[in-house]
Protein backbone atom coordinates (compact mmCIF):
# COMPACT_ATOMS: atom_id res chain seq x y z
CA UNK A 1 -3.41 139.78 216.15
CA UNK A 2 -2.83 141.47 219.52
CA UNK A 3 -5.22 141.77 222.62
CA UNK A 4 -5.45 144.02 225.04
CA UNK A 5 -6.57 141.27 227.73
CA UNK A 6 -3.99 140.26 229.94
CA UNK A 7 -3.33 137.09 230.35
CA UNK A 8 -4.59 136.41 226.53
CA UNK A 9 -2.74 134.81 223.82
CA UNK A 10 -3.05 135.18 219.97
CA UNK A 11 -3.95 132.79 217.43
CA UNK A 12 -1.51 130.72 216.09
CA UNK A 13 -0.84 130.72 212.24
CA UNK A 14 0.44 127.76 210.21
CA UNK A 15 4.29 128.33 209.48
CA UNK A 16 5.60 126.86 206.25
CA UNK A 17 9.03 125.71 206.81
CA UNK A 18 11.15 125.69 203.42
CA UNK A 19 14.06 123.06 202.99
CA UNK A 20 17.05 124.23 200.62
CA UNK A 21 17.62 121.82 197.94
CA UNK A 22 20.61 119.75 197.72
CA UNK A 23 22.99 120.48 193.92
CA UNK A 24 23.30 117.38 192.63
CA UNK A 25 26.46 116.41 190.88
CA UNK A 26 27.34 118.82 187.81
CA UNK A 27 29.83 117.68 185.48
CA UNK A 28 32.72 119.55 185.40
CA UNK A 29 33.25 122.09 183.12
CA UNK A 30 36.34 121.89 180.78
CA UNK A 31 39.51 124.19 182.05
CA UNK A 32 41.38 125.98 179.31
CA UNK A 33 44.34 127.31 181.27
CA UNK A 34 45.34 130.61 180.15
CA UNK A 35 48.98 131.70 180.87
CA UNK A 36 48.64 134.01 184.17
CA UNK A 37 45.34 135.77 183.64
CA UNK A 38 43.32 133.20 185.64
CA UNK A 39 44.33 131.61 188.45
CA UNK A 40 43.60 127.37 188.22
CA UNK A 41 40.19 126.42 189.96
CA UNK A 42 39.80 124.00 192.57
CA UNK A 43 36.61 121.75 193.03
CA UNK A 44 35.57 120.28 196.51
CA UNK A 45 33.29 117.62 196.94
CA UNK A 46 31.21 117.73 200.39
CA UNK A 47 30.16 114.36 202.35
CA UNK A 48 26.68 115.19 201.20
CA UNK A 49 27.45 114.79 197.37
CA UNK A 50 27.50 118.84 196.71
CA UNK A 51 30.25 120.47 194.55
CA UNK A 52 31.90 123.80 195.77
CA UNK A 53 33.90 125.08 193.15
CA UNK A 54 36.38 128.31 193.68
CA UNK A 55 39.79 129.66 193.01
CA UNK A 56 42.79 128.87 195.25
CA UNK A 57 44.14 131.29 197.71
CA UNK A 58 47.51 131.69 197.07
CA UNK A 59 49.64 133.83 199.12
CA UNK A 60 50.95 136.78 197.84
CA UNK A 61 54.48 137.60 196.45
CA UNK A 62 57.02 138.60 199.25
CA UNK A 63 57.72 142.46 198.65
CA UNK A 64 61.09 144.11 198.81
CA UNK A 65 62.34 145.04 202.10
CA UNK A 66 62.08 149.09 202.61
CA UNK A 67 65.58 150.09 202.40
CA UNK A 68 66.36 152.15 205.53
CA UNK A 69 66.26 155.60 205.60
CA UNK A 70 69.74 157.51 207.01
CA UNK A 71 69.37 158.68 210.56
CA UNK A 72 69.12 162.31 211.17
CA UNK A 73 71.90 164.04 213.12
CA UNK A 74 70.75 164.93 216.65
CA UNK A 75 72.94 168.04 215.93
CA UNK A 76 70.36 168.97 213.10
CA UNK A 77 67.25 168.25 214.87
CA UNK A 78 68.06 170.48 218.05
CA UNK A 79 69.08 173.46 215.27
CA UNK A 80 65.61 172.84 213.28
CA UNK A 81 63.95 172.76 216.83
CA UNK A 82 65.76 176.31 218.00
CA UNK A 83 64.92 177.31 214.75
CA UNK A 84 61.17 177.14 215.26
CA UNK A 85 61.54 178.28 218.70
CA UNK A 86 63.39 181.15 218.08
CA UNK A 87 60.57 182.32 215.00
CA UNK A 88 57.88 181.35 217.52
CA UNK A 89 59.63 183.94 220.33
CA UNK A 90 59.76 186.49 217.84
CA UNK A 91 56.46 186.16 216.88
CA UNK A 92 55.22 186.52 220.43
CA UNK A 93 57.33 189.25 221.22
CA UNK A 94 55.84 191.13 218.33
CA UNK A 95 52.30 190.68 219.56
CA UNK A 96 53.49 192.03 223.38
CA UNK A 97 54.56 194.96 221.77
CA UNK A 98 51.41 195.59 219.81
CA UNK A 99 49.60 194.60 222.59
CA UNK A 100 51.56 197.19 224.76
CA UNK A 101 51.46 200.49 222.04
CA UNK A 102 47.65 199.41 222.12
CA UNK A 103 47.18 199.54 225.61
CA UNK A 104 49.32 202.83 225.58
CA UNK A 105 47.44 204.76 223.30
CA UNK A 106 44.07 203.40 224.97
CA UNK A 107 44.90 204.61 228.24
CA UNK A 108 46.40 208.43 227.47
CA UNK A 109 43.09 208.88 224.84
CA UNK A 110 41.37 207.94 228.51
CA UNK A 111 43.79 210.78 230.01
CA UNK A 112 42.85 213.32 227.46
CA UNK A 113 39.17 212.24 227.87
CA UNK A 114 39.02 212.97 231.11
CA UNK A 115 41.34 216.42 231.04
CA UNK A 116 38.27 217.14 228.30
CA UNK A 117 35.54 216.37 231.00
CA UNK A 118 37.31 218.06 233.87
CA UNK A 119 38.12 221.16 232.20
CA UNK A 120 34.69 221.44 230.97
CA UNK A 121 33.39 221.15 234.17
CA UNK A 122 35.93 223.81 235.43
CA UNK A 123 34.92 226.66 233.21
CA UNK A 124 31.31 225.82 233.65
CA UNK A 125 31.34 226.73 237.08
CA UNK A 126 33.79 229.95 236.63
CA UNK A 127 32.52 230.88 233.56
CA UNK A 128 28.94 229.79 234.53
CA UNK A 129 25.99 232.40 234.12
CA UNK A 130 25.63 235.12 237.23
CA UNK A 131 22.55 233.17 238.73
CA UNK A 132 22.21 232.81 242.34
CA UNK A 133 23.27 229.29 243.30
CA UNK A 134 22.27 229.59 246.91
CA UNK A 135 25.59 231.83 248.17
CA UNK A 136 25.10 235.05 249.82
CA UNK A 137 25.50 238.22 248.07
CA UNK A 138 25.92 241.39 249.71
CA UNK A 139 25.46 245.02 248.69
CA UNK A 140 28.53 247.14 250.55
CA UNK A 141 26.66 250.24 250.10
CA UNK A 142 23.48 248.83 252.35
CA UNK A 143 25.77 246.90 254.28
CA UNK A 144 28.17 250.59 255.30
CA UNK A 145 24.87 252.21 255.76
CA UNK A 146 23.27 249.61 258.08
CA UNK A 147 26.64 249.44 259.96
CA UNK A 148 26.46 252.85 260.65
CA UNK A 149 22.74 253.08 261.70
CA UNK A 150 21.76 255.30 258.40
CA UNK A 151 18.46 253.69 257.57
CA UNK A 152 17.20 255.40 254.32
């Protein structure tokens, strides 16, 4: 049970404590050997009277020793090493110069672009509709008159 109040305890319940009981002597079982299927059993008897019965650990068969392997040639290392080196330059090479035609054609589409823009804005403003854009215009005819005190 659990309390809330400090300081209090909960009941106590009766614990049943369960003892393991002993094996008594069992008489041994007959042993028909069979011919490298099974390996032979072993019985121990403990102080206390008990019988543990199990196989025997026997340690394994030696293997064969790994026959060594030739030693590779430091001669044919370094060439399989240059080898991958040189495929690994040419590989990187190719990439710069992909890299570079990209870049290339990027930057003279962003020259024609702006030729495009520039030359649009060019024959807007020389081409561009007669519209008074805040310049002074001047009629000769008034101005020759005016100069020469005609006043019509």
């Amino acid at each position: 049970m659990h309390s809330d109040k400090p300081g209090h305890l909960p009941a106590e319940r009766a614990v049943t404590v369960h003892q393991p009981t002993p094996i008594t002597t069992v008489p041994a079982a007959p042993i028909v050997p069979l011919p490298g299927a099974v390996p032979a059993v072993q019985s121990v008897i403990l102080p206390d009277g008990r019988v543990i019965t199990g196989y025997a650990l026997t340690a394994p068969p030696p293997t064969a020793p790994v026959p060594a392997r030739p030693a590779v040639s430091r001669t044919a290392v370094n060439i399989a090493l240059g080898g991958v080196g040189f495929a690994a330059a040419c590989g990187g090479l190719l990439i710069l110069t992909g890299f570079i035609a990209a870049l290339a054609a990027f930057v003279q589409q962003l020259i024609i672009l702006a030729a495009v823009i520039f030359g649009g804005w060019i024959a807007v403003q020389v081409l561009g509709t007669g519209r008074d854009n805040g310049g002074t215009t001047v009629n000769i005819r008034k101005a020759v008159i005016k100069r020469n005190h005609f006043h019509g």
